[in-house]
Protein backbone atom coordinates (compact mmCIF):
# COMPACT_ATOMS: atom_id res chain seq x y z
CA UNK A 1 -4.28 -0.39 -17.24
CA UNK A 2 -7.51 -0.12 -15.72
CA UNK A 3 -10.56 2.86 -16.55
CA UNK A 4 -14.29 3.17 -15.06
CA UNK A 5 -16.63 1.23 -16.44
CA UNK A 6 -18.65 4.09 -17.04
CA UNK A 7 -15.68 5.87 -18.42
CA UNK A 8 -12.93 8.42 -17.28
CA UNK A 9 -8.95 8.30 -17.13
CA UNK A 10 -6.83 5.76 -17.58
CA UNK A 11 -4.51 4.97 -15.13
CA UNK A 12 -0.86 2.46 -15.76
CA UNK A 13 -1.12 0.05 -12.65
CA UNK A 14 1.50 -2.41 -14.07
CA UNK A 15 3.80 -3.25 -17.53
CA UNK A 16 2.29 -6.06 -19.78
CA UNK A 17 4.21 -6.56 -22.82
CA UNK A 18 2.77 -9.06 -24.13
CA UNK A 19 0.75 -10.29 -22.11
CA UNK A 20 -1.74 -13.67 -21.68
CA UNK A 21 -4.76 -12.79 -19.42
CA UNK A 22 -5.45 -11.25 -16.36
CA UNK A 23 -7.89 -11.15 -13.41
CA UNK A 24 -8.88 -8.61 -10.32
CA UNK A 25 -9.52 -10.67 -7.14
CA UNK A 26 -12.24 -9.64 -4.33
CA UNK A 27 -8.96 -8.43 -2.60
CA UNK A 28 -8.35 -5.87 -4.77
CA UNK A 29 -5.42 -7.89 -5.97
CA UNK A 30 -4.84 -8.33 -10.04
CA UNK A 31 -3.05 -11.02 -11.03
CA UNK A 32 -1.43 -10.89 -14.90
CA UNK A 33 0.72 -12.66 -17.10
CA UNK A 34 3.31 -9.72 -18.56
CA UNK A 35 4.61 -12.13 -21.38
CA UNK A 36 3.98 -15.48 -23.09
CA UNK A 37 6.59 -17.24 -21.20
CA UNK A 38 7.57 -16.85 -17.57
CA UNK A 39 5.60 -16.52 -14.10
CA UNK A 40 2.43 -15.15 -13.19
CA UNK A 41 2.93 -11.85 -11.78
CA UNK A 42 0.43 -10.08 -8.94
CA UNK A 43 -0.22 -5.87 -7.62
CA UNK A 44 -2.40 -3.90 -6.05
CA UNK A 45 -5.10 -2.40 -8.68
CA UNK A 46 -3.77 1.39 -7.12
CA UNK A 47 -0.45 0.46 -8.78
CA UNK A 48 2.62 0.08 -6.93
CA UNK A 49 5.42 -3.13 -6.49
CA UNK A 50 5.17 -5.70 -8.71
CA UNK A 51 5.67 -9.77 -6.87
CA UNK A 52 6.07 -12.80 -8.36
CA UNK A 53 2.58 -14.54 -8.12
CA UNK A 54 3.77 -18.25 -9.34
CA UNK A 55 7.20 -19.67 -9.05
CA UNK A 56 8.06 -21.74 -12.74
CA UNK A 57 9.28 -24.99 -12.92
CA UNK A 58 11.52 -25.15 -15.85
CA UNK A 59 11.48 -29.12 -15.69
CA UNK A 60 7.96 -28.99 -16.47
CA UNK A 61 6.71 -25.61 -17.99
CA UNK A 62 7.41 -22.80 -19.67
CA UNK A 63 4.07 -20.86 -19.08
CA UNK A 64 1.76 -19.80 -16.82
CA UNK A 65 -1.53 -17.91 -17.69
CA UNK A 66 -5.30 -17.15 -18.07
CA UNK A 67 -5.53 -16.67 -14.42
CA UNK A 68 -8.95 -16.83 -12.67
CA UNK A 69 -9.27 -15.35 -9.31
CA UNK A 70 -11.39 -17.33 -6.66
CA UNK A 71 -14.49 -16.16 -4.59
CA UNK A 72 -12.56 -16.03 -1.31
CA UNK A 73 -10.00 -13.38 -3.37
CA UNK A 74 -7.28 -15.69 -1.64
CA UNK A 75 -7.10 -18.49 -4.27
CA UNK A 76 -6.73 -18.58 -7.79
CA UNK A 77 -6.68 -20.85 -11.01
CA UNK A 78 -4.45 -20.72 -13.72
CA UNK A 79 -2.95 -22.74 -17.19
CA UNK A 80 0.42 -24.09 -16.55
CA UNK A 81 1.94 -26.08 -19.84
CA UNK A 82 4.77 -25.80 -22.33
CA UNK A 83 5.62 -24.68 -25.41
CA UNK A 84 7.80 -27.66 -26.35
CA UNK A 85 5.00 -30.22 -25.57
CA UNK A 86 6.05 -31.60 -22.04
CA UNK A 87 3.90 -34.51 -20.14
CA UNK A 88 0.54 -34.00 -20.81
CA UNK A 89 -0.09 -35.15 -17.35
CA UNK A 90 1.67 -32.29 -16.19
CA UNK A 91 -0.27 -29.72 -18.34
CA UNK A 92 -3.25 -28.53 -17.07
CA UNK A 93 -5.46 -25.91 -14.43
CA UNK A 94 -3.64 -25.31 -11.03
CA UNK A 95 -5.04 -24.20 -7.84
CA UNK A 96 -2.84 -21.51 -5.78
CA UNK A 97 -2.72 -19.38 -3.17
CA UNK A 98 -2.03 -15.93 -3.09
CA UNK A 99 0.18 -15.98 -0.36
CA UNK A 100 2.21 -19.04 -2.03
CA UNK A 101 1.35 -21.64 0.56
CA UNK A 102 -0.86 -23.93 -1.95
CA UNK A 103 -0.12 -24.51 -5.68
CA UNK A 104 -1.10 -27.98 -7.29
CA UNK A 105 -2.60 -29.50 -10.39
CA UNK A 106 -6.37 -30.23 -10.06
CA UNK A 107 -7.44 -31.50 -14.02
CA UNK A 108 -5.29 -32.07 -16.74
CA UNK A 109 -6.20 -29.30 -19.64
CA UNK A 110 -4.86 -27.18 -22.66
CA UNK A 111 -6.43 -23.72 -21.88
CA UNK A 112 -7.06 -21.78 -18.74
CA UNK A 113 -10.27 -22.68 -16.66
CA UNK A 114 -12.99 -20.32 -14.81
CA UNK A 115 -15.32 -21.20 -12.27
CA UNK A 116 -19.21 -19.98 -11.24
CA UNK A 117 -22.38 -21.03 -9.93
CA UNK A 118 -20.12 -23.92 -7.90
CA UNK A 119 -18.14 -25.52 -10.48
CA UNK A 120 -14.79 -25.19 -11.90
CA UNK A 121 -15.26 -24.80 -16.18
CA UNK A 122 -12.78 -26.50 -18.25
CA UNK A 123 -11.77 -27.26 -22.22
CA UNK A 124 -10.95 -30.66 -23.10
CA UNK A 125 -11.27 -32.32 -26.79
CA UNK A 126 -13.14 -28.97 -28.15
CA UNK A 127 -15.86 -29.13 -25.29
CA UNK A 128 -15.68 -27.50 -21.86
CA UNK A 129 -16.61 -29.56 -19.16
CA UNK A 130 -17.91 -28.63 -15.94
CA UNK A 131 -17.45 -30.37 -12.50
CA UNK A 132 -18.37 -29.53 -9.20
CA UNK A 133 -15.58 -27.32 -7.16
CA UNK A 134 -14.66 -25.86 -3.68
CA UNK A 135 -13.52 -22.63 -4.23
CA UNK A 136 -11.80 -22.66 -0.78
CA UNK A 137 -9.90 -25.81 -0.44
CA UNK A 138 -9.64 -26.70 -4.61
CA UNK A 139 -11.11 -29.59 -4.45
CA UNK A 140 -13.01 -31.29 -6.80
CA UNK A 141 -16.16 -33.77 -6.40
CA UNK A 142 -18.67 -36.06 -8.90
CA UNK A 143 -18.29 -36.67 -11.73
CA UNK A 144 -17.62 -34.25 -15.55
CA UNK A 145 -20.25 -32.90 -17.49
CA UNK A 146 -20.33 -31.75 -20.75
CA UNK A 147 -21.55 -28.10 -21.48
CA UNK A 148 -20.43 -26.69 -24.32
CA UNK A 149 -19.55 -28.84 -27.61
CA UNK A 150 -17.17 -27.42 -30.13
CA UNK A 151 -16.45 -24.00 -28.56
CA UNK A 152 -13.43 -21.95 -30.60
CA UNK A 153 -10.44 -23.04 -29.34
CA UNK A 154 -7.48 -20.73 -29.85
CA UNK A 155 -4.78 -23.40 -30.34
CA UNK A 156 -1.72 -20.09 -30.98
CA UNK A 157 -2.37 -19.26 -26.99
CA UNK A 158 -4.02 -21.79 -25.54
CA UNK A 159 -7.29 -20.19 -24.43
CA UNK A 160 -11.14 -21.79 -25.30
CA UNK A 161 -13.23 -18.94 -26.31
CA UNK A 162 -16.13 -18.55 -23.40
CA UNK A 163 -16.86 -16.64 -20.60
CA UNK A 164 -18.80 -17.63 -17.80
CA UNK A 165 -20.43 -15.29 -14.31
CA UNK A 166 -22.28 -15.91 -11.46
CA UNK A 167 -26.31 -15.77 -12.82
CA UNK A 168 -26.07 -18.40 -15.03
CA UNK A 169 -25.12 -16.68 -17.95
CA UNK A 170 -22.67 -17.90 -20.46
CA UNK A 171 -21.30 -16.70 -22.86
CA UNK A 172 -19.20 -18.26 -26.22
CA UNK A 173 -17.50 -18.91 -29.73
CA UNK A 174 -18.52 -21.73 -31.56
CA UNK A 175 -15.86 -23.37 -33.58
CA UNK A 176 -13.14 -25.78 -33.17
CA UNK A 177 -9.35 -26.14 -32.66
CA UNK A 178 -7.19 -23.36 -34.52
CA UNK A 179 -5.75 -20.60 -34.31
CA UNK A 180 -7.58 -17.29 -34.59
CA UNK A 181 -6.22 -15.25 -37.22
CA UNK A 182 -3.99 -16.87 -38.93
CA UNK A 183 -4.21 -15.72 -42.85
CA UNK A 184 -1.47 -13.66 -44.28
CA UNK A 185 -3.15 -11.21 -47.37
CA UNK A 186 -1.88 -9.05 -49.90
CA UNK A 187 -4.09 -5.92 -49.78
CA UNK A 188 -3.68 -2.58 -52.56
CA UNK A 189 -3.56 1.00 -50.55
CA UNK A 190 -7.30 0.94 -50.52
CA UNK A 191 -7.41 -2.52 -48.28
CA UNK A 192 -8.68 -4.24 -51.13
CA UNK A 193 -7.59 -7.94 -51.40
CA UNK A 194 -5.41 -8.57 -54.57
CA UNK A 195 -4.57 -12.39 -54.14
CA UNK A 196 -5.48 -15.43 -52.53
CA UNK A 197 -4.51 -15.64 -48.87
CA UNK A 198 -1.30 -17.43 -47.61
CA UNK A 199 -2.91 -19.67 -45.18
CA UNK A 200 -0.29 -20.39 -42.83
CA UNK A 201 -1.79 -21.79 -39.89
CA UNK A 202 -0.48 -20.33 -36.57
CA UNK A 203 2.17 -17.92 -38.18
CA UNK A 204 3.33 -14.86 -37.34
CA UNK A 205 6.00 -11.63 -37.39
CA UNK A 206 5.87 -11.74 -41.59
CA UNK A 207 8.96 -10.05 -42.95
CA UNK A 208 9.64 -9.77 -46.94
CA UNK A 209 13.01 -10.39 -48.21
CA UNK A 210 14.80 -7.36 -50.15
CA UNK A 211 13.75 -8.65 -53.44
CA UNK A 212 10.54 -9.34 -52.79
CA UNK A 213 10.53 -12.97 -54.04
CA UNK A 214 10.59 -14.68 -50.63
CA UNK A 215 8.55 -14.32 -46.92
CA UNK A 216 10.13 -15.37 -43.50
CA UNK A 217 7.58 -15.91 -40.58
CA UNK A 218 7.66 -17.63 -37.29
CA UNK A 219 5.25 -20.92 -37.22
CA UNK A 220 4.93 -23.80 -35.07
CA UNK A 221 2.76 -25.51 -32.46
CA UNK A 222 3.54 -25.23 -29.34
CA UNK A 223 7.45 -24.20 -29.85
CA UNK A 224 7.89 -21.51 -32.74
CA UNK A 225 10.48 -22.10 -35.42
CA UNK A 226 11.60 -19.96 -38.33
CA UNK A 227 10.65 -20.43 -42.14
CA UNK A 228 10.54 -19.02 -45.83
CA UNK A 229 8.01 -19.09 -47.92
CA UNK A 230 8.85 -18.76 -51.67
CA UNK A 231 6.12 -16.39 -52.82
CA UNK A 232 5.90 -17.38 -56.68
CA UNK A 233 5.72 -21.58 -55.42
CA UNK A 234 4.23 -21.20 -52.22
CA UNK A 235 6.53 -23.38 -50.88
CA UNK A 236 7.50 -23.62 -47.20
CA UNK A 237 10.87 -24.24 -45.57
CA UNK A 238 11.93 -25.11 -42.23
CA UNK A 239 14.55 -22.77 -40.84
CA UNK A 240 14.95 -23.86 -37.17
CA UNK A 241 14.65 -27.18 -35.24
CA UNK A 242 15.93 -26.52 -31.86
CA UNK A 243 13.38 -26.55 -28.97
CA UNK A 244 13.72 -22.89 -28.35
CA UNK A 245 10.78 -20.40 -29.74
CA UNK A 246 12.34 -18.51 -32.41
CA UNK A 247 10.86 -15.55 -33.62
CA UNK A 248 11.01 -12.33 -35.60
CA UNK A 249 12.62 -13.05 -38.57
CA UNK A 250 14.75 -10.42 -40.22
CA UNK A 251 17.03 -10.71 -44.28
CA UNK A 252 20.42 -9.56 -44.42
CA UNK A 253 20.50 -6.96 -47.26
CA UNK A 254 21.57 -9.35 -49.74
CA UNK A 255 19.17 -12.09 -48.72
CA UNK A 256 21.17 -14.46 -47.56
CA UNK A 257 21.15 -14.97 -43.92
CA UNK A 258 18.23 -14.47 -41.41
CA UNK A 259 18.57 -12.78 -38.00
CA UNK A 260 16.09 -14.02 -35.48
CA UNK A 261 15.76 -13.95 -31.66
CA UNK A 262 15.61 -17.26 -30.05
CA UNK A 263 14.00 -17.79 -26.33
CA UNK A 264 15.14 -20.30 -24.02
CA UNK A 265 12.12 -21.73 -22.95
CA UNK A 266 13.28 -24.96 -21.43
CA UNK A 267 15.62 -22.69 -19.17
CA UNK A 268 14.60 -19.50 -17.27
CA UNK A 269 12.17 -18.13 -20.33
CA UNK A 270 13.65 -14.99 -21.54
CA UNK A 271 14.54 -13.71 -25.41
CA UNK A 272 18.40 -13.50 -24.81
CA UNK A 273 19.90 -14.28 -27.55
CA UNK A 274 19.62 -13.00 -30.95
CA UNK A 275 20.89 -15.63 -33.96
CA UNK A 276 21.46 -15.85 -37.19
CA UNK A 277 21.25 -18.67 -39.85
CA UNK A 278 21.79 -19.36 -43.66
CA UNK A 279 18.31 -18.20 -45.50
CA UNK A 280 18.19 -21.58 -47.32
CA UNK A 281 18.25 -23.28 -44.17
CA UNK A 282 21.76 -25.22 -44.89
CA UNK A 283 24.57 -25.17 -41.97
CA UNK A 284 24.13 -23.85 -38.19
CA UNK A 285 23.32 -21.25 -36.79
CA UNK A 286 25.47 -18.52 -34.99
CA UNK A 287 25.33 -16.64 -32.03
CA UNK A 288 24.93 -13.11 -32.98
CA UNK A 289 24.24 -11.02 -29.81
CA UNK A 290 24.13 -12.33 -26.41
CA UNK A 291 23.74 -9.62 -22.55
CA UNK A 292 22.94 -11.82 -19.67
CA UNK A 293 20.07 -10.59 -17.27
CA UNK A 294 18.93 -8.79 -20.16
CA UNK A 295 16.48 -9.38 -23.32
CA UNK A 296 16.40 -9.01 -26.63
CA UNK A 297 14.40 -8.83 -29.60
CA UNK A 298 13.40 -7.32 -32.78
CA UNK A 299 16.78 -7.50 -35.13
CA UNK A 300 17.59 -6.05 -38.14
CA UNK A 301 20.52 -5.55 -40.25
CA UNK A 302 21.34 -1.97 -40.58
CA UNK A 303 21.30 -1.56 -44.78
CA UNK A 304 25.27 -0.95 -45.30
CA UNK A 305 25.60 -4.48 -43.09
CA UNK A 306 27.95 -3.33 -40.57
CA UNK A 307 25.27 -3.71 -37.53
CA UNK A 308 22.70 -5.86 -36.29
CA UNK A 309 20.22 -3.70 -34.68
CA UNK A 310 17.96 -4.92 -31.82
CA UNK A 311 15.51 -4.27 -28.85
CA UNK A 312 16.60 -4.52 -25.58
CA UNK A 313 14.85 -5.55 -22.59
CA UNK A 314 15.05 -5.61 -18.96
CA UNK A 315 12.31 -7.57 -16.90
CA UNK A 316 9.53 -6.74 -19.93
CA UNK A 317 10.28 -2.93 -20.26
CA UNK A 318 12.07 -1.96 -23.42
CA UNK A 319 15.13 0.00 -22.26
CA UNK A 320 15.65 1.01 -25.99
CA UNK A 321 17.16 -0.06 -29.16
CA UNK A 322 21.24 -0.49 -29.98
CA UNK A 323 23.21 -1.27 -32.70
CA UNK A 324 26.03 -4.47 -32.33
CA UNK A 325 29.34 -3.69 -35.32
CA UNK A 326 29.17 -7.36 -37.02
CA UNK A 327 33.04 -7.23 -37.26
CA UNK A 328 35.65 -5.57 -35.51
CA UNK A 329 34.32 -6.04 -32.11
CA UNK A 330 33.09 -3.11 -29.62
CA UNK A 331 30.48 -2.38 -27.53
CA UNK A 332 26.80 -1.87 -28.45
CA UNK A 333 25.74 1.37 -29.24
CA UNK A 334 22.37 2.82 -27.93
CA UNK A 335 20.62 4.09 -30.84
CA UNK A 336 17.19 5.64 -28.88
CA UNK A 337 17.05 5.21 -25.27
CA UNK A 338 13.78 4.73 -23.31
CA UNK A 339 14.06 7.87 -21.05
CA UNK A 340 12.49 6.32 -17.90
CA UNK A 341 11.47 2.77 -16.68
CA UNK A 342 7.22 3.88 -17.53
CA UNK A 343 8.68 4.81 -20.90
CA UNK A 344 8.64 1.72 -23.60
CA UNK A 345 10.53 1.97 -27.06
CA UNK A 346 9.15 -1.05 -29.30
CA UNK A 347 9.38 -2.02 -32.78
CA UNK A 348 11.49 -0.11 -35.13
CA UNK A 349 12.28 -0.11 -38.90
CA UNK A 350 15.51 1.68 -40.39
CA UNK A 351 14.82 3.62 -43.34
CA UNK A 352 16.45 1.48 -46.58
CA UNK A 353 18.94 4.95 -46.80
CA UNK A 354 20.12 4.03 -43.67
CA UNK A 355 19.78 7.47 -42.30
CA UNK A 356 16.64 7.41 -40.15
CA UNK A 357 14.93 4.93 -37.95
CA UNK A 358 11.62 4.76 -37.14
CA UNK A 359 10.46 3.51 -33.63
CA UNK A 360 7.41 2.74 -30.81
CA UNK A 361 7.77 4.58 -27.96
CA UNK A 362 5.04 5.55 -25.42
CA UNK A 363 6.43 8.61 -24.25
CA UNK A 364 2.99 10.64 -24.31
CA UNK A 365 1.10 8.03 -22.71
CA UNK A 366 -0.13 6.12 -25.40
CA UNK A 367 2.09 4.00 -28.32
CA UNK A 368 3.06 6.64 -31.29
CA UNK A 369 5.67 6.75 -33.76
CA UNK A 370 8.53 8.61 -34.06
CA UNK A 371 11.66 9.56 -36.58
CA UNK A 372 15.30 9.97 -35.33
CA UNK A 373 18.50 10.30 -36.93
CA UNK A 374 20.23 6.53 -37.34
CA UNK A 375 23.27 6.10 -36.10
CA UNK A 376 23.63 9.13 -34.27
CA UNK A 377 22.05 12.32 -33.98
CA UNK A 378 19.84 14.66 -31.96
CA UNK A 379 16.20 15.33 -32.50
CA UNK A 380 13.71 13.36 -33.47
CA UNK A 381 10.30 13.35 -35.10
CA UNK A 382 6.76 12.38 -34.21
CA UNK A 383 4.90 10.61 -36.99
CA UNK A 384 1.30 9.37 -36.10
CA UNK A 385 -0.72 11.51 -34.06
CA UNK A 386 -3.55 9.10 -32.84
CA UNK A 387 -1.81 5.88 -31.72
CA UNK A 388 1.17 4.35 -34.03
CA UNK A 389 2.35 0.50 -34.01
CA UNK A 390 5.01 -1.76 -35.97
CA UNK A 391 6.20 1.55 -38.45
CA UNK A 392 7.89 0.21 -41.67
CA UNK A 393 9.20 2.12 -44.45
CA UNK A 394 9.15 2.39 -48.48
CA UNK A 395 11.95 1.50 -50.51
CA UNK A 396 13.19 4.63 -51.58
CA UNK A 397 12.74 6.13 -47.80
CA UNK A 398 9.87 8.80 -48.56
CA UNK A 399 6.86 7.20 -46.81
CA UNK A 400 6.34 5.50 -43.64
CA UNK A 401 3.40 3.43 -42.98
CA UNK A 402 2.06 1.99 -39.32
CA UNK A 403 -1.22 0.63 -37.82
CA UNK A 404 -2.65 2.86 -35.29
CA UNK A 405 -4.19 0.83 -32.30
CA UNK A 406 -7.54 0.81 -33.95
CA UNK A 407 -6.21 -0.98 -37.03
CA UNK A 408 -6.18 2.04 -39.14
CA UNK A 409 -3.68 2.14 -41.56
CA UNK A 410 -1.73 5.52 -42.33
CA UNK A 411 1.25 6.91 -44.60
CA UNK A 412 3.44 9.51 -43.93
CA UNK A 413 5.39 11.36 -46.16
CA UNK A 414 8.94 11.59 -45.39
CA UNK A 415 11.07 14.81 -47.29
CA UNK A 416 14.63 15.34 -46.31
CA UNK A 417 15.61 18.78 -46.37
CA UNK A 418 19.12 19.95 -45.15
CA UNK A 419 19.52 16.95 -43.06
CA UNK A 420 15.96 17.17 -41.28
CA UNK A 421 13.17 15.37 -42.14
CA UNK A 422 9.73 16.69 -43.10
CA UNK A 423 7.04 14.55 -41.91
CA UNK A 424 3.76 15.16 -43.51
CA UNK A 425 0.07 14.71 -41.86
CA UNK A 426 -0.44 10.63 -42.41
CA UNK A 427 -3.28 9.98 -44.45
CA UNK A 428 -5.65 6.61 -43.80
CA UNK A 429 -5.30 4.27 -46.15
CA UNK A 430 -8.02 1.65 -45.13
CA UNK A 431 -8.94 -0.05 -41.98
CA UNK A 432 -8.49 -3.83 -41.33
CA UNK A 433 -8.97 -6.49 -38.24
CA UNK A 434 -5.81 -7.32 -37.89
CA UNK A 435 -3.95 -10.45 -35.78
CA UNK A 436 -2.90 -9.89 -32.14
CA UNK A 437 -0.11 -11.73 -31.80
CA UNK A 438 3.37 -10.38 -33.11
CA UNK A 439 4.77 -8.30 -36.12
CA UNK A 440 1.49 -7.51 -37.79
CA UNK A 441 2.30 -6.95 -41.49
CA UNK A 442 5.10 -5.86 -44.07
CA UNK A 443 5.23 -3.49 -46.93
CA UNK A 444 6.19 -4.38 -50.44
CA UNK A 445 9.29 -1.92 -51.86
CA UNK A 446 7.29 0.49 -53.84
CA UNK A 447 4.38 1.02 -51.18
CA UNK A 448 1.62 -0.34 -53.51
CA UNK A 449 1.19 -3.97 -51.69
CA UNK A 450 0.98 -5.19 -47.47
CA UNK A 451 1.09 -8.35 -46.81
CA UNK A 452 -1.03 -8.07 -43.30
CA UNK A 453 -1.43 -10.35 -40.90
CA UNK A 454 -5.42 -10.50 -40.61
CA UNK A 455 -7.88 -12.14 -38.60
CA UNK A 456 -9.66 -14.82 -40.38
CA UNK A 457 -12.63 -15.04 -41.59
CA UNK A 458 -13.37 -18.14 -39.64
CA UNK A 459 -12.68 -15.92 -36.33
CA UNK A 460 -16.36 -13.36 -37.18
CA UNK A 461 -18.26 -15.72 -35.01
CA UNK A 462 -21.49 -14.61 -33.40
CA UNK A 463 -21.00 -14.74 -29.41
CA UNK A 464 -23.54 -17.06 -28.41
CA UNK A 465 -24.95 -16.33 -24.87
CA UNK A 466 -26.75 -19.20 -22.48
CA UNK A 467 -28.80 -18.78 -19.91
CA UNK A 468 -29.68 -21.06 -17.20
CA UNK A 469 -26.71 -23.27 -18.10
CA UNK A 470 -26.58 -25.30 -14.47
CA UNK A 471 -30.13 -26.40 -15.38
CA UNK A 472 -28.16 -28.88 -18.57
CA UNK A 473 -26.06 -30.37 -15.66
CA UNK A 474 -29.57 -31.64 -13.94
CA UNK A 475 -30.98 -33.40 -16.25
């Protein structure tokens, strides 16, 4: 999306699911990453088609990101490495051109670069380097010089925390390598911390088993791979070892199996496939629902176990969410439907009743939550009325809870009466900085606990801002 600085509208100039940086050339070009896997995409800012800006190799990568356009608003930099390791030669800043003619490595790296003042700005061993650069032919000259020492490196996405412009300004988070916000806590109603924090570095998409007693995550670095936590212990177990990224983990009612959706990233990068596996981690894993050219994500078992329930995707928009019978055969059955390609349905939770679900859609412009009947029904429901993400219910199906976009955490009452529901006004609970990446939190059954996703403390770091910084290079 884009606004005026000085405020105004804002106007939808391209879909970015999830994305990993952007950047708005001299040519009134932007170039984005919509995803975490896949090509680097490019439009005009005014909006309109949407062209492939990179061209993956699979051999090599799975990623490309943190894009940097160039003075001459022809040429840009960007990250290209992989989530299952690869070559480290082969990781590192690339130099392209916007019409596709030039696209090669120029410094081996593990984040995205940016480049002012004449030289390209890089991270390598928790310092960023600087060297000089021609912007035009992406070349580089001399020798490396250190600028920054121990700068926050987020190791989840691969980006070093600074920013750099033109009048010798810059500007960064001191720290080291780790991942920013990476501490699971239990918090009352209030937001008040009961317990220590599950520090479980690089985690994310928490989901609570049906009795409480266990947590499944996603965790890994680079690939992702499934695993339990047993709450009581703390003890961790490996679900998944393939070199896929698995992610979103979801209990069958009795709390045997997980659901999960695995992405291919040593092949064309998409989810695909959603799978299933024994909860203890024993035996392997099954194909559960598969629909070539399309993606999937987000399952859960309906709660009488005769679905599994997913997101469905086409090219990053979220055509809506349908329900697969786990025996029996037949066709999937759309549950809520987008409505439109600007329209995106997102997360959803089914109520533990298994007569309502509760969904993401930005319908009105801007991410709320809504109520329908589950499996089939007419009408639906709006819940949050200032911004709604990642809804989840309570245990006896009376209450919904969601983050709106500001972090603010809200409950809804949910009444049935004659076979409607009566949603009441949500009510804050308390406010917290949550995580970025994924599934942000879950609920404990009766309402009183969430387990959120938070940033860290480690991640309130004072911006630091130099001036003069070519002057260091000098001396």
């Amino acid at each position: 999306m884009k606004v005026l600085a000085t405020g105004g509208p804002v106007v939808t100039v391209a879909q970015a699911e999830n994305a990993r940086g952007g950047t708005w050339c001299s040519t009134d070009v932007i170039i984005f990453t919509p995803n975490f896997v896949g090509d680097l995409l490019k439009v005009n800012a005014s909006g309109g088609n949407v062209t492939q800006a990179t061209k993956l190799d699979g051999a090599k990568h799975t990623t490309h990101r943190w894009p940097w356009c160039l003075p001459d608003g022809k040429h840009f930099l960007y990250l290209a490495t992989s989530h299952q390791g690869g070559k480290s030669d082969d990781n590192g800043v690339y130099f392209a051109s916007l019409n596709g003619e030039e696209n090669r490595q120029i410094v081996a790296s593990d984040a995205g670069a940016q480049f002012a003042s004449g030289y390209l700005l890089y991270h390598t061993q928790n310092s960023v380097m600087a060297q000089s650069f021609d912007p035009a032919t992406g070349k580089l000259s001399g020798e490396p010089a250190g600028v920054l020492d121990k700068v926050k490196f987020d190791s989840g996405v691969w980006r070093a925390l600074f920013t750099v412009v033109n009048n010798g300004m810059l500007g960064y988070m001191p720290g080291g390598s780790e991942s920013v916000g990476t501490k699971m806590e239990w918090l009352d109603r209030s937001g008040k911390p009961i317990s220590t924090p599950l520090e479980l570095a690089s985690s994310w998409y928490p989901r609570l088993s049906p009795d409480g007693k266990w947590l499944a995550f996603s965790s890994g670095d680079p690939a992702l791979d499934i695993w339990t936590l047993d709450l009581e212990r703390r003890t961790k177990t490996r679900i998944t070892f393939d070199p896929s990224v698995n992610l979103e983990p979801t209990w069958s009612l009795d709390g045997k199996t997980l659901a999960y959706s695995v992405t291919n990233v040593g092949g064309a990068g998409e989810f695909g496939v959603i799978h299933s596996k024994a909860a203890s981690g024993s035996g392997p894993d099954q194909v559960l629902v598969e629909a070539p050219g399309k993606e999937l994500g987000y399952p859960q078992y309906s709660p009488d176990g005769r679905y599994i329930v997913y997101l469905q995707f086409s090219k990053g928009h979220g055509e809506g969410i349908f329900a697969k019978p786990l025996s029996g055969g037949g066709a999937p059955i759309a549950v809520v439907t987008s409505g439109g390609p600007q329209i995106n349905v997102r997360a959803f939770r089914i109520s533990p009743n298994g007569r309502w679900i509760a969904y993401q859609s930005n319908e009105s412009g801007r991410p709320e939550i809504y109520v329908a009947p589950f499996l089939h029904g007419e009408g639906k429901w709006q819940v949050s009325n200032g911004g709604g993400l990642f809804p989840t219910w309570r245990g006896d199906s009376q209450e919904i809870y969601y983050p709106s976009t500001a972090s603010d955490f809200y409950a809804a009452s949910a009444v049935e009466h004659g076979g409607n529901l009566q949603i009441g006004t949500p009510q804050l609970l308390f406010h917290v900085t949550l995580n970025a990446l994924g599934t942000l939190y879950d609920v404990s059954s009766d309402g009183q606990r969430f387990l959120v996703n938070r940033t860290s403390d480690g991640a309130h770091t004072t911006m630091n801002l130099m001036t003069n910084w070519t002057a260091e290079l000098k001396k």
